[in-house]
PDB file of N, CA and C in Angstrom:
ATOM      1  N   UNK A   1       6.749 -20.432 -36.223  1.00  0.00           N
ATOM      2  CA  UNK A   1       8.006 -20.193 -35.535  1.00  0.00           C
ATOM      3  C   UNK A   1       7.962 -18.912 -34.716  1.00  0.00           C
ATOM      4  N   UNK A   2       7.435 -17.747 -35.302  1.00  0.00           N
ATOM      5  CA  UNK A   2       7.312 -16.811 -34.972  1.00  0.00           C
ATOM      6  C   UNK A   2       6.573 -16.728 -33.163  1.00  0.00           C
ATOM      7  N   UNK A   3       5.416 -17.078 -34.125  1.00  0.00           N
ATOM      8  CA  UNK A   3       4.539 -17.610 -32.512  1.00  0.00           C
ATOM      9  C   UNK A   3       4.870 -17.912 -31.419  1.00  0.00           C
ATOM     10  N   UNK A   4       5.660 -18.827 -31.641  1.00  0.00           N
ATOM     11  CA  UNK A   4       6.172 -19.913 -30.595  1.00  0.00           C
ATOM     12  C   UNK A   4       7.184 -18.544 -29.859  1.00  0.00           C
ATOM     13  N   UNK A   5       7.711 -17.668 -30.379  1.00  0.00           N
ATOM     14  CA  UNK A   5       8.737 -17.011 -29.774  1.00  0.00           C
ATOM     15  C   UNK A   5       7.600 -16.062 -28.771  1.00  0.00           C
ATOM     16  N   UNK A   6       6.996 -15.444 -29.668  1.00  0.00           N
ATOM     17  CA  UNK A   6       5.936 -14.774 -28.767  1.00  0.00           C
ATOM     18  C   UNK A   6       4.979 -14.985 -27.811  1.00  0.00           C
ATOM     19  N   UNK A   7       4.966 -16.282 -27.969  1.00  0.00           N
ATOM     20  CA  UNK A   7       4.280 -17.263 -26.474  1.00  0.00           C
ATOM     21  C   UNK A   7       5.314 -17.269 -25.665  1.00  0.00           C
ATOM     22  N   UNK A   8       6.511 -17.691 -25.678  1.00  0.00           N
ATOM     23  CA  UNK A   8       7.861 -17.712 -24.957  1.00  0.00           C
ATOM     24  C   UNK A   8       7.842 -16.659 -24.026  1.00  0.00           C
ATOM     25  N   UNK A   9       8.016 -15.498 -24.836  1.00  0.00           N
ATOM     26  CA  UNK A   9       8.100 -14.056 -24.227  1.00  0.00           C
ATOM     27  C   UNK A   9       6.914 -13.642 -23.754  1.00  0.00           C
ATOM     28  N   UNK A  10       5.315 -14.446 -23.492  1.00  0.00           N
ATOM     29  CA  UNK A  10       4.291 -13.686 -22.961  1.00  0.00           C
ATOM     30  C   UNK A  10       4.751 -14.455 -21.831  1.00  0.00           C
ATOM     31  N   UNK A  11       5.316 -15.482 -21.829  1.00  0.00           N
ATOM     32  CA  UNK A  11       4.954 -16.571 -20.558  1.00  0.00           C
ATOM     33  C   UNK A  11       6.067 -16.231 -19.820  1.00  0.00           C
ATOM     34  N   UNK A  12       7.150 -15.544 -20.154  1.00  0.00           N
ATOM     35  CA  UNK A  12       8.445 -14.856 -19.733  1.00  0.00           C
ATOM     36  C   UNK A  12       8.124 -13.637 -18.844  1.00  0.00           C
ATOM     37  N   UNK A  13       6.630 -13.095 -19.415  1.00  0.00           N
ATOM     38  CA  UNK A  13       6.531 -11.945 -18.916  1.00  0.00           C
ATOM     39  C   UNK A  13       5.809 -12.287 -17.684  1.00  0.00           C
ATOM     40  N   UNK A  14       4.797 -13.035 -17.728  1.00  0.00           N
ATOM     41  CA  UNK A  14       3.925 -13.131 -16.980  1.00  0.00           C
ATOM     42  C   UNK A  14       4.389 -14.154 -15.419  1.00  0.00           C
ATOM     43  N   UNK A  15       5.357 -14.558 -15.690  1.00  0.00           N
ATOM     44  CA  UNK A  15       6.825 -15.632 -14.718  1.00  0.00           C
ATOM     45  C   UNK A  15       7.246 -13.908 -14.082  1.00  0.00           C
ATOM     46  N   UNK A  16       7.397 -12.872 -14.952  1.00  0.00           N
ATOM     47  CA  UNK A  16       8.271 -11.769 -14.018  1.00  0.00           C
ATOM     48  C   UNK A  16       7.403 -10.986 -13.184  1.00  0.00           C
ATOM     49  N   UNK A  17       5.933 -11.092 -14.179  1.00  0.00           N
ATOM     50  CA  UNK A  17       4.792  -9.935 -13.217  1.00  0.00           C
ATOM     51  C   UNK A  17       4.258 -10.810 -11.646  1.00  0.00           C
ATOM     52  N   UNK A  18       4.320 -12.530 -11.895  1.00  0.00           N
ATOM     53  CA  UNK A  18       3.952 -13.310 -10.969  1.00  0.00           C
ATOM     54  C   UNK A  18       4.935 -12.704  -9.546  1.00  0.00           C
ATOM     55  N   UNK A  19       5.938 -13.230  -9.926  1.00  0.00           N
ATOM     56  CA  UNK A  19       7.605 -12.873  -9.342  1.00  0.00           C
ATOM     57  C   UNK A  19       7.456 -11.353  -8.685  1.00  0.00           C
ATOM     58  N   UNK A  20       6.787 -10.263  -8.936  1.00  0.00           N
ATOM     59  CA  UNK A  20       6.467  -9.047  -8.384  1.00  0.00           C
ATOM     60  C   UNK A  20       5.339  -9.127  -7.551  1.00  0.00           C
ATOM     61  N   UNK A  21       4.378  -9.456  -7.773  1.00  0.00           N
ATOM     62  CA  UNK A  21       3.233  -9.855  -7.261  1.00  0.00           C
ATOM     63  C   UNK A  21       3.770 -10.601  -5.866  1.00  0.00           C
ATOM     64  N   UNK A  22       4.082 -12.187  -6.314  1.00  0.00           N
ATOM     65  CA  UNK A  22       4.420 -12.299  -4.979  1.00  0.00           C
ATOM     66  C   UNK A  22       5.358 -11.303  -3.819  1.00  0.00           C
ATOM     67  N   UNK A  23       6.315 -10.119  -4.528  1.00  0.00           N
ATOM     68  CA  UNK A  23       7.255  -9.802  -3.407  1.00  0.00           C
ATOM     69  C   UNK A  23       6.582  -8.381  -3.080  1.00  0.00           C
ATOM     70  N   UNK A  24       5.211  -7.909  -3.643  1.00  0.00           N
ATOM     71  CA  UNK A  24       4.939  -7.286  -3.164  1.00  0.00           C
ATOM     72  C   UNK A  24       3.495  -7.046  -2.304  1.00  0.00           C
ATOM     73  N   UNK A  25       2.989  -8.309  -2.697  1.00  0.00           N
ATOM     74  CA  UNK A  25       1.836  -8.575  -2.278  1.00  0.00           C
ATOM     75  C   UNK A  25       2.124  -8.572  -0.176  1.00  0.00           C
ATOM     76  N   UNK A  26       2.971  -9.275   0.445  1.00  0.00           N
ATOM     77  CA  UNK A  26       2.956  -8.997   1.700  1.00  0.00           C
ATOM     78  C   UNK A  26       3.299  -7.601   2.570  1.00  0.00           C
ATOM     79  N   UNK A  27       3.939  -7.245   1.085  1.00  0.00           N
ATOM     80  CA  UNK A  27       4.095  -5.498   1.993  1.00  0.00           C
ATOM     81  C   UNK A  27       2.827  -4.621   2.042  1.00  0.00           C
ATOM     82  N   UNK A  28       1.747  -5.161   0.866  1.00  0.00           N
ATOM     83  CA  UNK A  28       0.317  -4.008   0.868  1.00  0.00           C
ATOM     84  C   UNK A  28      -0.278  -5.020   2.038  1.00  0.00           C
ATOM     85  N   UNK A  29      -0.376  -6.149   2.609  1.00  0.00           N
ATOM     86  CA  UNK A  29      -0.905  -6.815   3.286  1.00  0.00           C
ATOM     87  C   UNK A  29      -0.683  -6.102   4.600  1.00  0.00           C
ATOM     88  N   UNK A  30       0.401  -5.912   4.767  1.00  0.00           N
ATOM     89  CA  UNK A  30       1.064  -5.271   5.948  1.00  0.00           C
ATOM     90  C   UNK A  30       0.761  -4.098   6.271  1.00  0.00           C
ATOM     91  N   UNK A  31       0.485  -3.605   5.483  1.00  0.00           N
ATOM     92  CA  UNK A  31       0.392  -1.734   5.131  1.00  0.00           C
ATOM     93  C   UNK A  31      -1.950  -1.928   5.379  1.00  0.00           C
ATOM     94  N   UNK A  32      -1.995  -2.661   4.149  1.00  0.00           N
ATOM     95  CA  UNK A  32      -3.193  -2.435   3.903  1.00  0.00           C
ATOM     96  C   UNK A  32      -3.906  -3.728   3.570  1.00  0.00           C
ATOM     97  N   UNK A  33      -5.037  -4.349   4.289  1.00  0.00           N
ATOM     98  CA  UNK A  33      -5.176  -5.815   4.121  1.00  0.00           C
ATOM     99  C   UNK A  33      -5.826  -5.835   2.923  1.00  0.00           C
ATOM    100  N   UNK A  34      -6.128  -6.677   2.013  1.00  0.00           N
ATOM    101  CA  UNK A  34      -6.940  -6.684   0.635  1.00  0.00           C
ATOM    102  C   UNK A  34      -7.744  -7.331   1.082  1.00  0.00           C
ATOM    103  N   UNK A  35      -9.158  -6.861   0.165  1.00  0.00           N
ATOM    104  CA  UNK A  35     -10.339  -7.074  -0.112  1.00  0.00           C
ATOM    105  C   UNK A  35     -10.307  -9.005  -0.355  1.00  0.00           C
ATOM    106  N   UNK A  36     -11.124  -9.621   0.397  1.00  0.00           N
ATOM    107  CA  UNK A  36     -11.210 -11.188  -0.431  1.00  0.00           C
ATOM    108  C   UNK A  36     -11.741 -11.119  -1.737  1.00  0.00           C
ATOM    109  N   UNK A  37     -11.444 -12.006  -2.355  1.00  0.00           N
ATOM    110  CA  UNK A  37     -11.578 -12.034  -3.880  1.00  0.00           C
ATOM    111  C   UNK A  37     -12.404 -13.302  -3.730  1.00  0.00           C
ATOM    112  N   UNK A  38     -13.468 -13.242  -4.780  1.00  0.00           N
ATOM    113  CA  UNK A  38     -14.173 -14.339  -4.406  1.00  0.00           C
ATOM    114  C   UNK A  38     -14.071 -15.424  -5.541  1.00  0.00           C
ATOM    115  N   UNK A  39     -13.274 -14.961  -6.288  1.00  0.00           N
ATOM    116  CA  UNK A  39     -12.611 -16.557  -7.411  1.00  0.00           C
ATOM    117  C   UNK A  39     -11.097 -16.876  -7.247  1.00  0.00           C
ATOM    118  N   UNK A  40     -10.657 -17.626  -7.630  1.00  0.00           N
ATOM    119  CA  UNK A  40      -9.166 -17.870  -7.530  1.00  0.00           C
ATOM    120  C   UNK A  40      -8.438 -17.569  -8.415  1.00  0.00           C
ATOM    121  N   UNK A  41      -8.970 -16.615  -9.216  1.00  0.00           N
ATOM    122  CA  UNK A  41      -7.825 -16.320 -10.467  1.00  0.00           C
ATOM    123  C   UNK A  41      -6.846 -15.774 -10.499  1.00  0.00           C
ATOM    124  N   UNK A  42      -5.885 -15.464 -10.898  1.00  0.00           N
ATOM    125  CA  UNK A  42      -4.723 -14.579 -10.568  1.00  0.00           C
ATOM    126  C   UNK A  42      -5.178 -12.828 -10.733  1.00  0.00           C
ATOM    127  N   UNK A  43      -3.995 -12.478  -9.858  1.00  0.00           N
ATOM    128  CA  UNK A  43      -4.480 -10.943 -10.266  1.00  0.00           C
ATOM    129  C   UNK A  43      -4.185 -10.416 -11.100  1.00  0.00           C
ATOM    130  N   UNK A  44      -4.654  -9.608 -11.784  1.00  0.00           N
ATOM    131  CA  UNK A  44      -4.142  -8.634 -12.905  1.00  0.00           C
ATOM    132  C   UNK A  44      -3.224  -7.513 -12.646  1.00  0.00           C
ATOM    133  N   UNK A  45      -2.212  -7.352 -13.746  1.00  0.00           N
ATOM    134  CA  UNK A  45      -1.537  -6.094 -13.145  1.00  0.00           C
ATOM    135  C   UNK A  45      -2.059  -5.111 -12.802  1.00  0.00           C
ATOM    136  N   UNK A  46      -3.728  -4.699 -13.504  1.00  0.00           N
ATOM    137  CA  UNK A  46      -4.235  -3.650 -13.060  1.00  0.00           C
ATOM    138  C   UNK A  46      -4.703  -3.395 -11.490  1.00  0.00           C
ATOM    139  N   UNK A  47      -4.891  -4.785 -11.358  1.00  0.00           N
ATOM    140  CA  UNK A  47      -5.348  -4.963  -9.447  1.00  0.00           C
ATOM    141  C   UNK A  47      -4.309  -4.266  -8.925  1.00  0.00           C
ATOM    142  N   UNK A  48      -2.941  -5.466  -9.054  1.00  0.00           N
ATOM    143  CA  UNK A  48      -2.490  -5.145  -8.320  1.00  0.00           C
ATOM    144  C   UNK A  48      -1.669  -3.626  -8.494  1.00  0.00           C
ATOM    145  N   UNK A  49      -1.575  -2.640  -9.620  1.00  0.00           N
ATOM    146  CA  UNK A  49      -0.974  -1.363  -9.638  1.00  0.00           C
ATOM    147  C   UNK A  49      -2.141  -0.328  -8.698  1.00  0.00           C
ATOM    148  N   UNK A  50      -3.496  -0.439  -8.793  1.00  0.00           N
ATOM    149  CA  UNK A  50      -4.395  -0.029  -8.358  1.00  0.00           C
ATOM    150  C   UNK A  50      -4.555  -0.232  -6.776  1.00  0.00           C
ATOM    151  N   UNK A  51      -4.294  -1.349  -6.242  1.00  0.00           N
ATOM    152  CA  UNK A  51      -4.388  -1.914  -4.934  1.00  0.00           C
ATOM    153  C   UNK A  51      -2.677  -0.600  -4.565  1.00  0.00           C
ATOM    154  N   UNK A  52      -1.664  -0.667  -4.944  1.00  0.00           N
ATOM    155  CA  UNK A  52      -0.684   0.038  -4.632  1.00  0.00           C
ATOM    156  C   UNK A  52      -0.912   1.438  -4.362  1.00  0.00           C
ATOM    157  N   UNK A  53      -1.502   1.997  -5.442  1.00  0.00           N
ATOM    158  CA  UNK A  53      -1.865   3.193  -5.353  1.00  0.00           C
ATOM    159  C   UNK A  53      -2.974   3.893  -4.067  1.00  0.00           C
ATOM    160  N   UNK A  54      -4.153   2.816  -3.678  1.00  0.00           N
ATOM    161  CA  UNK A  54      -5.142   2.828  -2.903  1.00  0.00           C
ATOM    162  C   UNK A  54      -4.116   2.846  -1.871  1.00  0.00           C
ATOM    163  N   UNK A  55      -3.070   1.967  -1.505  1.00  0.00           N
ATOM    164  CA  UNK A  55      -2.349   1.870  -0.247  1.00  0.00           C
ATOM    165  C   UNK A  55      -1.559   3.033   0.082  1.00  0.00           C
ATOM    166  N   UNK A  56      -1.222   3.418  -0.778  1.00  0.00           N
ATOM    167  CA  UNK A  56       0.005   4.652  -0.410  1.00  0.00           C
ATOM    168  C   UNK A  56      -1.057   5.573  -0.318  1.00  0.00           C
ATOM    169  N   UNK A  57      -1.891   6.047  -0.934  1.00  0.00           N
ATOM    170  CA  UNK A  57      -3.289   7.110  -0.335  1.00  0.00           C
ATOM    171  C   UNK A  57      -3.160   7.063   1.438  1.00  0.00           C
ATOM    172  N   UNK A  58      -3.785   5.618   1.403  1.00  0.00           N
ATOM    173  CA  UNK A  58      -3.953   5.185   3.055  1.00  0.00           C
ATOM    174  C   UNK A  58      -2.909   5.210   3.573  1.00  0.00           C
ATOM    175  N   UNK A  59      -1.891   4.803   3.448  1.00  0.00           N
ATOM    176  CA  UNK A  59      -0.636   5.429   4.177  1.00  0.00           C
ATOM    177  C   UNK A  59      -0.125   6.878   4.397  1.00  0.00           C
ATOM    178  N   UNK A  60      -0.525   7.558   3.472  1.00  0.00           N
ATOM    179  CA  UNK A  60      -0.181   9.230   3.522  1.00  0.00           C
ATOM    180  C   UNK A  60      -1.222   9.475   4.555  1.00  0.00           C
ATOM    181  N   UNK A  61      -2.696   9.067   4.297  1.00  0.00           N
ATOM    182  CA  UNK A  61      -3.519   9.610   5.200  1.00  0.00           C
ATOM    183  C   UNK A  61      -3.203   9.552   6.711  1.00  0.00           C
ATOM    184  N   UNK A  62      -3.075   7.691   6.991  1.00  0.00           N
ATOM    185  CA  UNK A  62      -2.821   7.612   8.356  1.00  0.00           C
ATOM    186  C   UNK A  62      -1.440   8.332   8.898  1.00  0.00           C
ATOM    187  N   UNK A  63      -0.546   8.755   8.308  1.00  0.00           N
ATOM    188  CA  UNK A  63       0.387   9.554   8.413  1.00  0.00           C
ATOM    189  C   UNK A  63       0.044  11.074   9.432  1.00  0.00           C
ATOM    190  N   UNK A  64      -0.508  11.497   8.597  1.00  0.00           N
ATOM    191  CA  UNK A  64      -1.346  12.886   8.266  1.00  0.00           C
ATOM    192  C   UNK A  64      -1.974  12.900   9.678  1.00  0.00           C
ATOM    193  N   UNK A  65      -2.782  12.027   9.798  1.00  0.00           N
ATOM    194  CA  UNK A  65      -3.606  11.609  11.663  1.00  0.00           C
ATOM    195  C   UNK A  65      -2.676  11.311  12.547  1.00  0.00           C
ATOM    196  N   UNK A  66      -1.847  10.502  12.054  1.00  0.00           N
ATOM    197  CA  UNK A  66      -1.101  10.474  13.092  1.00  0.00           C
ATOM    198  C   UNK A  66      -0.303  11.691  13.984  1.00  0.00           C
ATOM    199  N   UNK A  67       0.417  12.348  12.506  1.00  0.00           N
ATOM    200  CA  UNK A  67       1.250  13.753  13.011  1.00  0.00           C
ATOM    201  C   UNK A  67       0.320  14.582  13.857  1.00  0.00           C
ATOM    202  N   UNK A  68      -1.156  14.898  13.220  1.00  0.00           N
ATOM    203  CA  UNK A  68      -1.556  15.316  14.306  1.00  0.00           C
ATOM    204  C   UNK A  68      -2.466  15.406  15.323  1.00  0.00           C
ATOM    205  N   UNK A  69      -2.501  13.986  15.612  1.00  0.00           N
ATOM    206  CA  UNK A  69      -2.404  13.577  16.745  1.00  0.00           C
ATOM    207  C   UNK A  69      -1.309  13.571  18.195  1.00  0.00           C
ATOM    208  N   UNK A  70       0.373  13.013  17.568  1.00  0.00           N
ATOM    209  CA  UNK A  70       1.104  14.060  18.433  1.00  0.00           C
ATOM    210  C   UNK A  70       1.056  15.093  18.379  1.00  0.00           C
ATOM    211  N   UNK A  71       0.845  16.395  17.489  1.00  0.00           N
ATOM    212  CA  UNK A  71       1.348  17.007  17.985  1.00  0.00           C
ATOM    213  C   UNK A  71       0.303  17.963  18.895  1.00  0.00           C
ATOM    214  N   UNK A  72      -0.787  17.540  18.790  1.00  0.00           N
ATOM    215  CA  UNK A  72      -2.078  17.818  19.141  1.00  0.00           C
ATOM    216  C   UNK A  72      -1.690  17.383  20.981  1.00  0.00           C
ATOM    217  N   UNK A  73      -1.232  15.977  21.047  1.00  0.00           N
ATOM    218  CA  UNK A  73      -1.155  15.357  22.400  1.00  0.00           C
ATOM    219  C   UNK A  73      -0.070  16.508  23.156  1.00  0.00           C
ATOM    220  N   UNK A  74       1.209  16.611  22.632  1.00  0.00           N
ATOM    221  CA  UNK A  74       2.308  17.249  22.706  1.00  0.00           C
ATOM    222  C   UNK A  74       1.691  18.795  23.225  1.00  0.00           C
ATOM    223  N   UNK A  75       0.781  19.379  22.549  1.00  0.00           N
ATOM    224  CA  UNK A  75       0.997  20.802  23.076  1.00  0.00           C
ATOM    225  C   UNK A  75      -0.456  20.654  24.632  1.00  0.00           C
ATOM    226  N   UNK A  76      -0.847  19.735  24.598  1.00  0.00           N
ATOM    227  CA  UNK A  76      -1.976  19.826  25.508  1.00  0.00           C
ATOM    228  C   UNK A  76      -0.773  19.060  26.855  1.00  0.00           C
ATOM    229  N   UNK A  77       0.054  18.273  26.356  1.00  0.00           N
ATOM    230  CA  UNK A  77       0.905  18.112  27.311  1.00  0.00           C
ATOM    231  C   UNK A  77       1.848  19.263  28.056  1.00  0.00           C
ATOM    232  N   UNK A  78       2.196  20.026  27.395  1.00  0.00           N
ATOM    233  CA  UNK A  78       2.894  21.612  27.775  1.00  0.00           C
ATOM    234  C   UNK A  78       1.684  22.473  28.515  1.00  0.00           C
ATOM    235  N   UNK A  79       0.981  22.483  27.688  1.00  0.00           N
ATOM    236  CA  UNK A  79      -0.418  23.931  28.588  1.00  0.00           C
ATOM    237  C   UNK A  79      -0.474  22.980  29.675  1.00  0.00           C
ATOM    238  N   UNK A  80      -0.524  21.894  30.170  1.00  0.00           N
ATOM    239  CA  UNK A  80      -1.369  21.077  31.480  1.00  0.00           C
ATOM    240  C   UNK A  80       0.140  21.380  32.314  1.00  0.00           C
ATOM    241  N   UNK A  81       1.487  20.944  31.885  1.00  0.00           N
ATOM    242  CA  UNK A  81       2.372  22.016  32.568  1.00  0.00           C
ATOM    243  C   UNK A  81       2.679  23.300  32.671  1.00  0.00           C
ATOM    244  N   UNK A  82       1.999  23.959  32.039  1.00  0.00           N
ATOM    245  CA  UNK A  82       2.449  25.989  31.832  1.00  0.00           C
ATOM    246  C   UNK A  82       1.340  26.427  31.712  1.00  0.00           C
ATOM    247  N   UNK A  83       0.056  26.122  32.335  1.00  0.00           N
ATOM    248  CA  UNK A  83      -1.428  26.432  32.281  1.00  0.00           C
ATOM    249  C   UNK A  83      -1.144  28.188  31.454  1.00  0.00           C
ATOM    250  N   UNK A  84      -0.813  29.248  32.363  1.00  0.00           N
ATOM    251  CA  UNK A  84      -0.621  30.782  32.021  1.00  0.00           C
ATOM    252  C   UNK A  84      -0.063  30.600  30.570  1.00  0.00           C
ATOM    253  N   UNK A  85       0.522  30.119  29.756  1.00  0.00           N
ATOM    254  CA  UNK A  85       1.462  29.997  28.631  1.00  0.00           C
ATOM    255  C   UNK A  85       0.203  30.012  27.390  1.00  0.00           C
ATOM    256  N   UNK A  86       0.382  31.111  26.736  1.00  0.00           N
ATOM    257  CA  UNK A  86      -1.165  31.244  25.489  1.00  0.00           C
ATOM    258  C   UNK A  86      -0.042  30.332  24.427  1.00  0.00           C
ATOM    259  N   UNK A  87      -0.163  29.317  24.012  1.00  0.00           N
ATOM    260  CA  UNK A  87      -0.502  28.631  22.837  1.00  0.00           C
ATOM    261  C   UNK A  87      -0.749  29.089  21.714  1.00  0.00           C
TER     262      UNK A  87
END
């Protein structure tokens, strides 16, 4: 009897981790494409907490390049108008 409750509640759990997986799986796609997997098994929560973590890295980074990159563009845009102007 017991059992049966605790199968209930693994298969309860694993219906809610699926249910996350899918709603978050297109936002790291978007952000960050994943690696092909070369079996069809489902992912593990560890993938996918790990795949999250790898993404937000890469998102801070490209962040980071990006800022300065404007602002890099931005001041070479001012000196090419105010050549005399020390920077």
């Amino acid at each position: 009897m017991w059992f049966n409750v605790l199968e209930l509640e693994a298969q309860n759990q694993r219906r809610k981790l699926d249910t996350m997986v899918a709603g978050v799986r297109p936002v790291l796609d978007y952000i960050d494409m994943e690696v092909a997997q070369l079996d069809d098994t489902p992912p593990h929560l560890d993938t996918i907490i790990n795949r999250c973590k790898a993404t937000w890295e890469n998102f801070k980074s490209f962040n980071h390049d990006a800022t300065i990159s404007v602002v890099t563009h931005t001041l070479v845009v001012v000196w090419s108008h105010y050549p005399f102007i020390d920077l």
